[in-house]
Protein backbone atom coordinates (compact mmCIF):
# COMPACT_ATOMS: atom_id res chain seq x y z
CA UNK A 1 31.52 5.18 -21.12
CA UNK A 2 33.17 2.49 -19.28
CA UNK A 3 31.42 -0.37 -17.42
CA UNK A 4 31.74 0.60 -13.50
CA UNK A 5 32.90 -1.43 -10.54
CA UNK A 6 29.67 0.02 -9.05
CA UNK A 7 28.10 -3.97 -7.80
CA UNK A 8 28.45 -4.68 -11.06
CA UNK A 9 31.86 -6.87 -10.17
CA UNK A 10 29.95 -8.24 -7.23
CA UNK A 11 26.58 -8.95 -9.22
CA UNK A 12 28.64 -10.57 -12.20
CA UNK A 13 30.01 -13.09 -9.26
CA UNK A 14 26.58 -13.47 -7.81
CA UNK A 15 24.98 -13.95 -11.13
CA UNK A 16 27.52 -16.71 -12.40
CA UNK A 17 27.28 -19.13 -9.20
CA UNK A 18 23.43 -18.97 -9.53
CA UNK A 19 22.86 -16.98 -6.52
CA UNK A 20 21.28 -14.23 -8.53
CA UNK A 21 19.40 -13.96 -11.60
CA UNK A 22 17.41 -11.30 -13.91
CA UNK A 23 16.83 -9.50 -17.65
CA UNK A 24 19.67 -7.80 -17.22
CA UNK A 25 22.49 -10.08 -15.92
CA UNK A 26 23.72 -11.31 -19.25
CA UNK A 27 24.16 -8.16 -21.04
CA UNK A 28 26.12 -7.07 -17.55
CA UNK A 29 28.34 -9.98 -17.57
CA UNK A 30 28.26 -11.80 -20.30
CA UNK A 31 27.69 -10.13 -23.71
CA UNK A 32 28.58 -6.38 -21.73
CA UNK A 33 26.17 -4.36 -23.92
CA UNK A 34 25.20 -2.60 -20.63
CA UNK A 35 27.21 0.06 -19.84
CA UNK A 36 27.68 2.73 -17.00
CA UNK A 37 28.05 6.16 -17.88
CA UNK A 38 28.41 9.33 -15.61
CA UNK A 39 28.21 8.78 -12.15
CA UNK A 40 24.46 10.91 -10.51
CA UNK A 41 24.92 10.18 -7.12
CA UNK A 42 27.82 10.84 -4.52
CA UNK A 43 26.54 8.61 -1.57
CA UNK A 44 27.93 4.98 -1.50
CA UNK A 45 24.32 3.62 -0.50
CA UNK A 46 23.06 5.52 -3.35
CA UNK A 47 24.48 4.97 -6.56
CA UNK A 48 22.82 6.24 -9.57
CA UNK A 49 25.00 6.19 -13.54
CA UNK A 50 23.78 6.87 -16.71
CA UNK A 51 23.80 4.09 -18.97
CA UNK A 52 23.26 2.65 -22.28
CA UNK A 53 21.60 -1.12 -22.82
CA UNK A 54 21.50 -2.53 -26.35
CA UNK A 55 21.94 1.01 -27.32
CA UNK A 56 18.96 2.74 -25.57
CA UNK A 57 19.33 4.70 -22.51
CA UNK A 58 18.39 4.19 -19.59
CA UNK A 59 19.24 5.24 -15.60
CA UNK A 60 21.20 2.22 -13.54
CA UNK A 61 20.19 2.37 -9.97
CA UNK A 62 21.64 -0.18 -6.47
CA UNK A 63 21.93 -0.15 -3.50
CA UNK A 64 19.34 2.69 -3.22
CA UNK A 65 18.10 2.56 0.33
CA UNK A 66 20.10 2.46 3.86
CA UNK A 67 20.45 -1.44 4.84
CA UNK A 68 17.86 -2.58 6.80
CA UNK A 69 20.30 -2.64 9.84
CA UNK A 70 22.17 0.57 10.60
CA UNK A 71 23.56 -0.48 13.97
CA UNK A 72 26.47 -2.38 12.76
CA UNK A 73 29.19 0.05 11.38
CA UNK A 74 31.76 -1.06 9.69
CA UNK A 75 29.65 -4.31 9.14
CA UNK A 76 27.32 -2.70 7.07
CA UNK A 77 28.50 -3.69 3.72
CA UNK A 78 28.65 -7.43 4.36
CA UNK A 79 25.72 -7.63 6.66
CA UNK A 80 24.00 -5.71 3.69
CA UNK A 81 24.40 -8.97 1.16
CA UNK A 82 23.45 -11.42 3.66
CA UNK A 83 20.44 -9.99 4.02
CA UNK A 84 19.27 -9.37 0.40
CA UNK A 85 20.29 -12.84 -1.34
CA UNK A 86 19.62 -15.11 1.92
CA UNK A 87 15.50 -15.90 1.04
CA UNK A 88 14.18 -17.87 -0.78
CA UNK A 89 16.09 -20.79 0.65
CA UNK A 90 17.33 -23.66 -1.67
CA UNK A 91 14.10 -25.66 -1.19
CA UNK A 92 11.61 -22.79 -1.50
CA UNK A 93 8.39 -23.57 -3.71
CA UNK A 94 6.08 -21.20 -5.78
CA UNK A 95 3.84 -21.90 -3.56
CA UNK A 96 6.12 -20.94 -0.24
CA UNK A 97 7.82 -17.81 -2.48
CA UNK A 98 4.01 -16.29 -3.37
CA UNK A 99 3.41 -16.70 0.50
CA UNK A 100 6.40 -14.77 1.75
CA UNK A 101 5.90 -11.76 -0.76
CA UNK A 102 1.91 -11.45 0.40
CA UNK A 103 3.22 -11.28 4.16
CA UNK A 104 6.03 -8.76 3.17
CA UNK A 105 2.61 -6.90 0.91
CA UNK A 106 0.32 -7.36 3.84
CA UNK A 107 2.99 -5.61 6.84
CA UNK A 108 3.83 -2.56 3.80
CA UNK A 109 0.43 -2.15 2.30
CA UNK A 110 -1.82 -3.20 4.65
CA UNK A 111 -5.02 -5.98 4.57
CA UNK A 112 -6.41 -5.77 1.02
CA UNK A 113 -8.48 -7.57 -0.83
CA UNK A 114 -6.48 -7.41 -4.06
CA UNK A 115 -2.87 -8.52 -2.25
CA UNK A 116 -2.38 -11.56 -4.46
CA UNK A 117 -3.13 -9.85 -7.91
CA UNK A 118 -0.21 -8.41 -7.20
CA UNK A 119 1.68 -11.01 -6.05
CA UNK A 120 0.95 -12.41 -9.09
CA UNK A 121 2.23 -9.54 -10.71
CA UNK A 122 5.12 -9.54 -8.91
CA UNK A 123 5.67 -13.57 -10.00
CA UNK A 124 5.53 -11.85 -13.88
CA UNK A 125 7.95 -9.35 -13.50
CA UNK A 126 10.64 -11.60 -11.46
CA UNK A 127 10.47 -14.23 -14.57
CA UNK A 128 13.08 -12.40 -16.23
CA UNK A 129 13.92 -14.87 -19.25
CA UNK A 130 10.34 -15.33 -19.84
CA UNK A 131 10.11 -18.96 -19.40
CA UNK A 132 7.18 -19.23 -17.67
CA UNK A 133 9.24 -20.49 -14.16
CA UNK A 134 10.71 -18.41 -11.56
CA UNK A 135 14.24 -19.74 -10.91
CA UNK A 136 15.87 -19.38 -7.38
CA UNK A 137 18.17 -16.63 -8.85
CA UNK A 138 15.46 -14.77 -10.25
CA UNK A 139 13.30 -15.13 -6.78
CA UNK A 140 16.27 -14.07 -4.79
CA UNK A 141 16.63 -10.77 -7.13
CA UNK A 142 12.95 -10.29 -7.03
CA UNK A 143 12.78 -10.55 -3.28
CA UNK A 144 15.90 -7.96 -2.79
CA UNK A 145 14.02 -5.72 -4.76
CA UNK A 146 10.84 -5.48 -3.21
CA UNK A 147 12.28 -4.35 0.02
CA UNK A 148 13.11 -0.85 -2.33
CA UNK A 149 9.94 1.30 -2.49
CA UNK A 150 10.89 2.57 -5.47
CA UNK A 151 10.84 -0.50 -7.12
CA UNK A 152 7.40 -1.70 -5.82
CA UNK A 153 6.53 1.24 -6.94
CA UNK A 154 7.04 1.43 -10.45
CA UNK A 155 6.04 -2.29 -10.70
CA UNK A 156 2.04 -1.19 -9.16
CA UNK A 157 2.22 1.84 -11.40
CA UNK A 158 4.11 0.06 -14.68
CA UNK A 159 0.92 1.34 -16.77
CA UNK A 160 0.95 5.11 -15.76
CA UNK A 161 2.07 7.85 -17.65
CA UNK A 162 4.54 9.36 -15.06
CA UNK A 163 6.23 6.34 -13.81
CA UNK A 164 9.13 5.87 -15.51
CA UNK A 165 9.34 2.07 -17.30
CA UNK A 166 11.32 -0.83 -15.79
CA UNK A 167 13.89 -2.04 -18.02
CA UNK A 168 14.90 -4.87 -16.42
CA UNK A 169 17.36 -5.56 -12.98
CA UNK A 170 19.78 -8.55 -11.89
CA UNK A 171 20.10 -8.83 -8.41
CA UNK A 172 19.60 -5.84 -6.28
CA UNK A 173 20.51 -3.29 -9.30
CA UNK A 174 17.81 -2.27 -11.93
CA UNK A 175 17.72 -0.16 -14.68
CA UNK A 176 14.89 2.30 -15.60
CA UNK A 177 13.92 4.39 -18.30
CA UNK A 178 16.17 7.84 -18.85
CA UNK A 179 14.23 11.02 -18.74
CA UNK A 180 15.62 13.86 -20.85
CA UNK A 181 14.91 16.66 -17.72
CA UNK A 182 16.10 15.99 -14.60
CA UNK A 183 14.29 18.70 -12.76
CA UNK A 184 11.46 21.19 -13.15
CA UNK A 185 13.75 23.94 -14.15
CA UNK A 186 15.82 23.81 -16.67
CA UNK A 187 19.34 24.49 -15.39
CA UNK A 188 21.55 21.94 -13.47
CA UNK A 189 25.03 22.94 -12.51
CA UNK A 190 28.14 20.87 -11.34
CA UNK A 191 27.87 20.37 -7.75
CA UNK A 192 30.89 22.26 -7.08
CA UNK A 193 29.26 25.49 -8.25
CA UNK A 194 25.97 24.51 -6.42
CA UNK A 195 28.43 24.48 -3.08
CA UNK A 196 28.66 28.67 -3.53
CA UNK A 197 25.32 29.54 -4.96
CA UNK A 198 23.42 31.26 -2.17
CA UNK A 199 20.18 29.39 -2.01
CA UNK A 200 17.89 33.10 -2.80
CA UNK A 201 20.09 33.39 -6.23
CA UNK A 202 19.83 29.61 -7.04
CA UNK A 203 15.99 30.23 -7.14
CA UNK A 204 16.02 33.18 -9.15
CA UNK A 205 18.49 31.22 -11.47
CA UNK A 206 15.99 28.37 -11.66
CA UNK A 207 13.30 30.67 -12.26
CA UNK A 208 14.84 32.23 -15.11
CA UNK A 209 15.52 28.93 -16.86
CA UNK A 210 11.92 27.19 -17.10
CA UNK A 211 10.15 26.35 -20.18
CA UNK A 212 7.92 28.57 -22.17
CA UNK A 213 4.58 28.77 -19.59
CA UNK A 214 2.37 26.53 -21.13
CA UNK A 215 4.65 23.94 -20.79
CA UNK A 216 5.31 24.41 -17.41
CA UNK A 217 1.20 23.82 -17.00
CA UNK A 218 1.63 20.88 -19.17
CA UNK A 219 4.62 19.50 -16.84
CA UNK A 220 2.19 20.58 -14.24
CA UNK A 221 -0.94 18.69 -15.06
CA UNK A 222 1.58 15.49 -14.93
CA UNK A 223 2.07 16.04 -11.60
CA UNK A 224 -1.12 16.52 -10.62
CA UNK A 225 -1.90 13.02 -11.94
CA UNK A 226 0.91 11.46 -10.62
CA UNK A 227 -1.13 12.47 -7.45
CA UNK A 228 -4.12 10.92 -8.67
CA UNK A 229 -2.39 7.92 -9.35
CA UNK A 230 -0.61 7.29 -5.92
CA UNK A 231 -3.94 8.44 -3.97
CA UNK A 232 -5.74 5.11 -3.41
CA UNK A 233 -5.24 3.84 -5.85
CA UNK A 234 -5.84 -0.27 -5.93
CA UNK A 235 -3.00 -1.09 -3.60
CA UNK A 236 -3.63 1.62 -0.90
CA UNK A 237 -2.42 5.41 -0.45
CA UNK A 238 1.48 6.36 -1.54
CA UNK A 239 2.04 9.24 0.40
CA UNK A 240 5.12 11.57 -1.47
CA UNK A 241 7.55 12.44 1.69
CA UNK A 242 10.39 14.55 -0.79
CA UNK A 243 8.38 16.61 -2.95
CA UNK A 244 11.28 18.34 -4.40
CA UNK A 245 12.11 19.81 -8.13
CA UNK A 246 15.11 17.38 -8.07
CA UNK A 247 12.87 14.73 -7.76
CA UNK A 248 10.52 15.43 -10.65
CA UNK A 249 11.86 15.38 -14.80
CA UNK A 250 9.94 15.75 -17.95
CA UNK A 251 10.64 14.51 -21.33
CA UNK A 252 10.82 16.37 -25.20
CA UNK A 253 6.89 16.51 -25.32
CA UNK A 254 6.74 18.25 -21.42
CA UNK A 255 5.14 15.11 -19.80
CA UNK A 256 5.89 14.82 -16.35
CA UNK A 257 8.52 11.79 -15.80
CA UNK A 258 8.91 10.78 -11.72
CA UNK A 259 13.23 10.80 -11.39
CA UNK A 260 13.40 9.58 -7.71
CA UNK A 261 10.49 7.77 -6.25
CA UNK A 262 12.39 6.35 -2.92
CA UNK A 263 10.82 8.79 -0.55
CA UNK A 264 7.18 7.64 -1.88
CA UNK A 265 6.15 5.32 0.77
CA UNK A 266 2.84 3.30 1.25
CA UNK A 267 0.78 4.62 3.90
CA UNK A 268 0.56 1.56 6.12
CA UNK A 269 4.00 1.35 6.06
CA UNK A 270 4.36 4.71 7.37
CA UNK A 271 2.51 4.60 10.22
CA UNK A 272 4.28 1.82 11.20
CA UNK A 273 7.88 3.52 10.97
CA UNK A 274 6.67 6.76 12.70
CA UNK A 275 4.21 5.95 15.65
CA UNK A 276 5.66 5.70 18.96
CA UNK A 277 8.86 7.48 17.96
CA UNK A 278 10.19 9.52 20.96
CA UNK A 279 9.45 13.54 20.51
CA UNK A 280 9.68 16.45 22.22
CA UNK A 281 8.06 18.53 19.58
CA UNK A 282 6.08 18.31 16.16
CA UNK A 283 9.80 18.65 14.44
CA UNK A 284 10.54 15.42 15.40
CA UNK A 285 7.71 13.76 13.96
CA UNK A 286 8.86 14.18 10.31
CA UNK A 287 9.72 11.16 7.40
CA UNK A 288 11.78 12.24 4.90
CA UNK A 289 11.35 15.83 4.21
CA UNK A 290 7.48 16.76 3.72
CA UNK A 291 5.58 13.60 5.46
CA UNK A 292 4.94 15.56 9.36
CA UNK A 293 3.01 14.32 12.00
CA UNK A 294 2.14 15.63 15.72
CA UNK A 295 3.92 15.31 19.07
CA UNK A 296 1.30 13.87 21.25
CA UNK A 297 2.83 15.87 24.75
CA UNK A 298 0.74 13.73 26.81
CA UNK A 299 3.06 10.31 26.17
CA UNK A 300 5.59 12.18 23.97
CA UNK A 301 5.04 10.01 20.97
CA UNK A 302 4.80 10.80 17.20
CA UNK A 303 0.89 10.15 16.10
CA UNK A 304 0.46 7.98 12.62
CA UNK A 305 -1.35 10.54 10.59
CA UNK A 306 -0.07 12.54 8.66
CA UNK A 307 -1.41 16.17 8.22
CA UNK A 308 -0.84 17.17 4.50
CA UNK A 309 -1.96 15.36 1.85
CA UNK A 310 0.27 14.76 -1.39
CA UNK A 311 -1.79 17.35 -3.33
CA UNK A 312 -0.99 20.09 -0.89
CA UNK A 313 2.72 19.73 -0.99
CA UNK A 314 2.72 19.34 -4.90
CA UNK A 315 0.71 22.74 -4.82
CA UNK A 316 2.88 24.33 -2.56
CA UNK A 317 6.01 22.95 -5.03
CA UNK A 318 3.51 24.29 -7.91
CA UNK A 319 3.07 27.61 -6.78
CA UNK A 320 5.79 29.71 -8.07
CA UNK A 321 6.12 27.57 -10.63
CA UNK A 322 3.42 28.45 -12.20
CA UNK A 323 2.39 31.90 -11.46
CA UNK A 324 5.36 33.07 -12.69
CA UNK A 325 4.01 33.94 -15.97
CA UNK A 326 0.84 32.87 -15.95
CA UNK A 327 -1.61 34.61 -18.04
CA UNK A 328 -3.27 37.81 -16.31
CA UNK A 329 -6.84 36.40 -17.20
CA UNK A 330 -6.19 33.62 -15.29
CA UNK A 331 -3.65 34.64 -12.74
CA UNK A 332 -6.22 35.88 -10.28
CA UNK A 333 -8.01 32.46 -10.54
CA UNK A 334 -5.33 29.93 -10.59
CA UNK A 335 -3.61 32.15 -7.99
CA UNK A 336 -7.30 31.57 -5.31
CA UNK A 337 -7.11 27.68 -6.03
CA UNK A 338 -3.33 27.22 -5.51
CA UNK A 339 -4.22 28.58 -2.02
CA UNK A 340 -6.96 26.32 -1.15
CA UNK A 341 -5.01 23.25 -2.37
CA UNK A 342 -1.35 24.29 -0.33
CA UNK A 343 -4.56 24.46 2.95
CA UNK A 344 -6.09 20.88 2.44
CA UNK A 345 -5.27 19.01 5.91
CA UNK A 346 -5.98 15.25 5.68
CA UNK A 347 -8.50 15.67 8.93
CA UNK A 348 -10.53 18.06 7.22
CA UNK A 349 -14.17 16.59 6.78
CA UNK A 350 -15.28 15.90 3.27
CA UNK A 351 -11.37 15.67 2.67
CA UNK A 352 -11.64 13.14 -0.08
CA UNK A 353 -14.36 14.85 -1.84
CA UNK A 354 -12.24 18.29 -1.55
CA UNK A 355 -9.26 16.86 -2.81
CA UNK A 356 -11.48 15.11 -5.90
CA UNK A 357 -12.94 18.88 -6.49
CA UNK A 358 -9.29 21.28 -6.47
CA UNK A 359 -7.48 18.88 -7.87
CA UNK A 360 -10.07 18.67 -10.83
CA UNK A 361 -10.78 22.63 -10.98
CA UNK A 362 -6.80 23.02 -11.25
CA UNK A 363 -6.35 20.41 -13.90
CA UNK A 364 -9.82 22.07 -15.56
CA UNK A 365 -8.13 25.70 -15.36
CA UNK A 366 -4.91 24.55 -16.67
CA UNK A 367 -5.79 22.88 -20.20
CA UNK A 368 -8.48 25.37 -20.92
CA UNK A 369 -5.88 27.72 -21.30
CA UNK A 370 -3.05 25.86 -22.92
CA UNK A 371 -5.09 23.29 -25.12
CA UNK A 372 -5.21 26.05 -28.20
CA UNK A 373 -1.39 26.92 -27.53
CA UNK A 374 1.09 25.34 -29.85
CA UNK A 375 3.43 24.88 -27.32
CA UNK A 376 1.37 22.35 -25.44
């Protein structure tokens, strides 16, 4: 292990002139008991390492989503820094700082009641040191991070099962809790070997190298409440837009773990990004791989809503998953409710109380049949 130039250089600067602050800054820069291990990710805005803090492991993330301005080329590093440590301003008060992160709530999230709980929340989590004051350093970190998704997200959902835990951050880099499986198979090959798999014998492959089948319904059931938990729940509707394997882990006892959450956006904050986009057809109205929309051919515009719910996509992700295996008494069964859960549309009426019922029934199907099973 060896500690990376990753930001960690450019934090270490940051963090010693005051700029930025956080839980994790000293043991970067000062006492270097967090270290950066093998590197996950190859894009530069991207970066993902392994890495050990105080001896526990954990998953390093920066610089995880595109700068907010793509137009500038070659710029895009510096113009990048300017605009995550430039607020709060020298000058700012509580007061001003709780303001700014209820607009930034309001525009993502939408007009809801409960906005400054969580702003209140947020006030917790950015006191890093615990001292019952948020410094300027630790407001200009906190700030940074809340333009990530992922991060907001984890902080709304810090008490769920399937979120992994926030270990702490400095600046714009955080560190989050390691999961042991970083997919829902159980193979993962260097990426130079992925480069000449054909795609057809990847699957097989992956199929091949799952757990025992009542773990996979274990690991399933997880996801299926990681639904729950994003569907409106007290700060709006997530709505998953990369419902990948890669995205989803699991840990020693087959509980679902969330890997990558940056494709998870808030609903409001969706419609925002995707109505009034230019199209000539429904492909162009798509966010991120799963979140689609319609081409309204009468102004050639991307609507705001989106037609499949989270549930659908996880079922259609689900599907082969578990029916490979399954048990023949239930195959039949699980095999008719899959199917009606991959066909939920969010326009259909009732949808809410038809997403309540299959997504109960499924769950209800599912431990029945592993909750005598040892290996559950």
């Amino acid at each position: 292990l060896k500690r990376s130039a990753c930001p960690a250089s450019q934090s270490c600067d940051k963090y010693k002139t005051g700029v930025i602050d956080g839980p994790a800054c000293n043991s970067l820069c000062v006492t270097e008991t967090l270290y950066f291990g093998k590197c996950l990710s190859t894009k530069p805005n991207n970066q993902m390492y392994l890495g050990i803090w105080d001896n526990l492991p954990g998953v390093v993330k920066c610089q995880m989503e595109q700068a907010l301005h793509l137009d500038f080329g070659t710029e895009l590093e510096p113009r990048k820094e300017i605009v995550l440590f430039d607020k709060p301003t020298r000058g700012t008060t509580v007061q001003k700082f709780k303001e700014m992160v209820y607009s930034l709530f309001k525009a993502k999230l939408g007009d809801q009641g409960n906005l400054s709980e969580l702003v209140n929340l947020i006030l917790t989590v950015a006191d890093g040191d615990k001292d019952g004051q948020v410094s300027l350093g630790e407001a200009k970190s906190a700030w940074a991070l809340l333009q990530l998704n992922e991060f907001l997200l984890m902080v709304i959902l810090q008490d769920k099962e399937h979120t992994p835990k926030l270990m702490g951050f400095c600046g714009d880099l955080y560190v989050m809790e390691s999961v042991e499986y970083t997919s829902l198979y159980g193979i993962s090959l260097p990426w130079v070997i992925e480069l000449f798999i054909p795609s057809g014998f990847r699957r097989s492959m992956d199929q091949l190298f799952t757990p025992s089948w009542p773990r996979k319904a274990k690991i399933a059931i997880g996801l299926l409440e990681f639904v729950e938990d994003v569907f409106h729940g007290p700060y709006g509707n997530f709505l998953m837009c990369d419902t990948s394997a890669k995205n989803l882990g699991y840990n020693d006892k087959y509980d679902l773990k969330m890997v990558d959450m940056r494709k998870i956006v808030p609903e409001t904050n969706l419609k925002e990004l995707i109505k009034d986009r230019h199209c000539e057809s429904d492909l162009d109205c798509v966010y991120g791989t799963d979140c689609r929309t319609s081409c309204d051919q009468s102004t050639m515009k991307c609507t705001s809503e989106v037609i499949q719910p989270n549930l659908a996509k996880a079922c259609q992700l689900l599907k082969d998953y578990l029916l490979r295996g399954a048990p023949s008494e239930i195959r039949e069964e699980l095999e008719k409710q899959l199917y009606s859960c991959i066909a939920l549309k969010v326009t259909a009426n009732q949808m809410e109380m038809e997403h309540s019922l299959i997504l109960n029934n499924l769950k209800t199907l599912l431990w029945k049949k592993i909750s005598y099973t040892n290996d559950s």
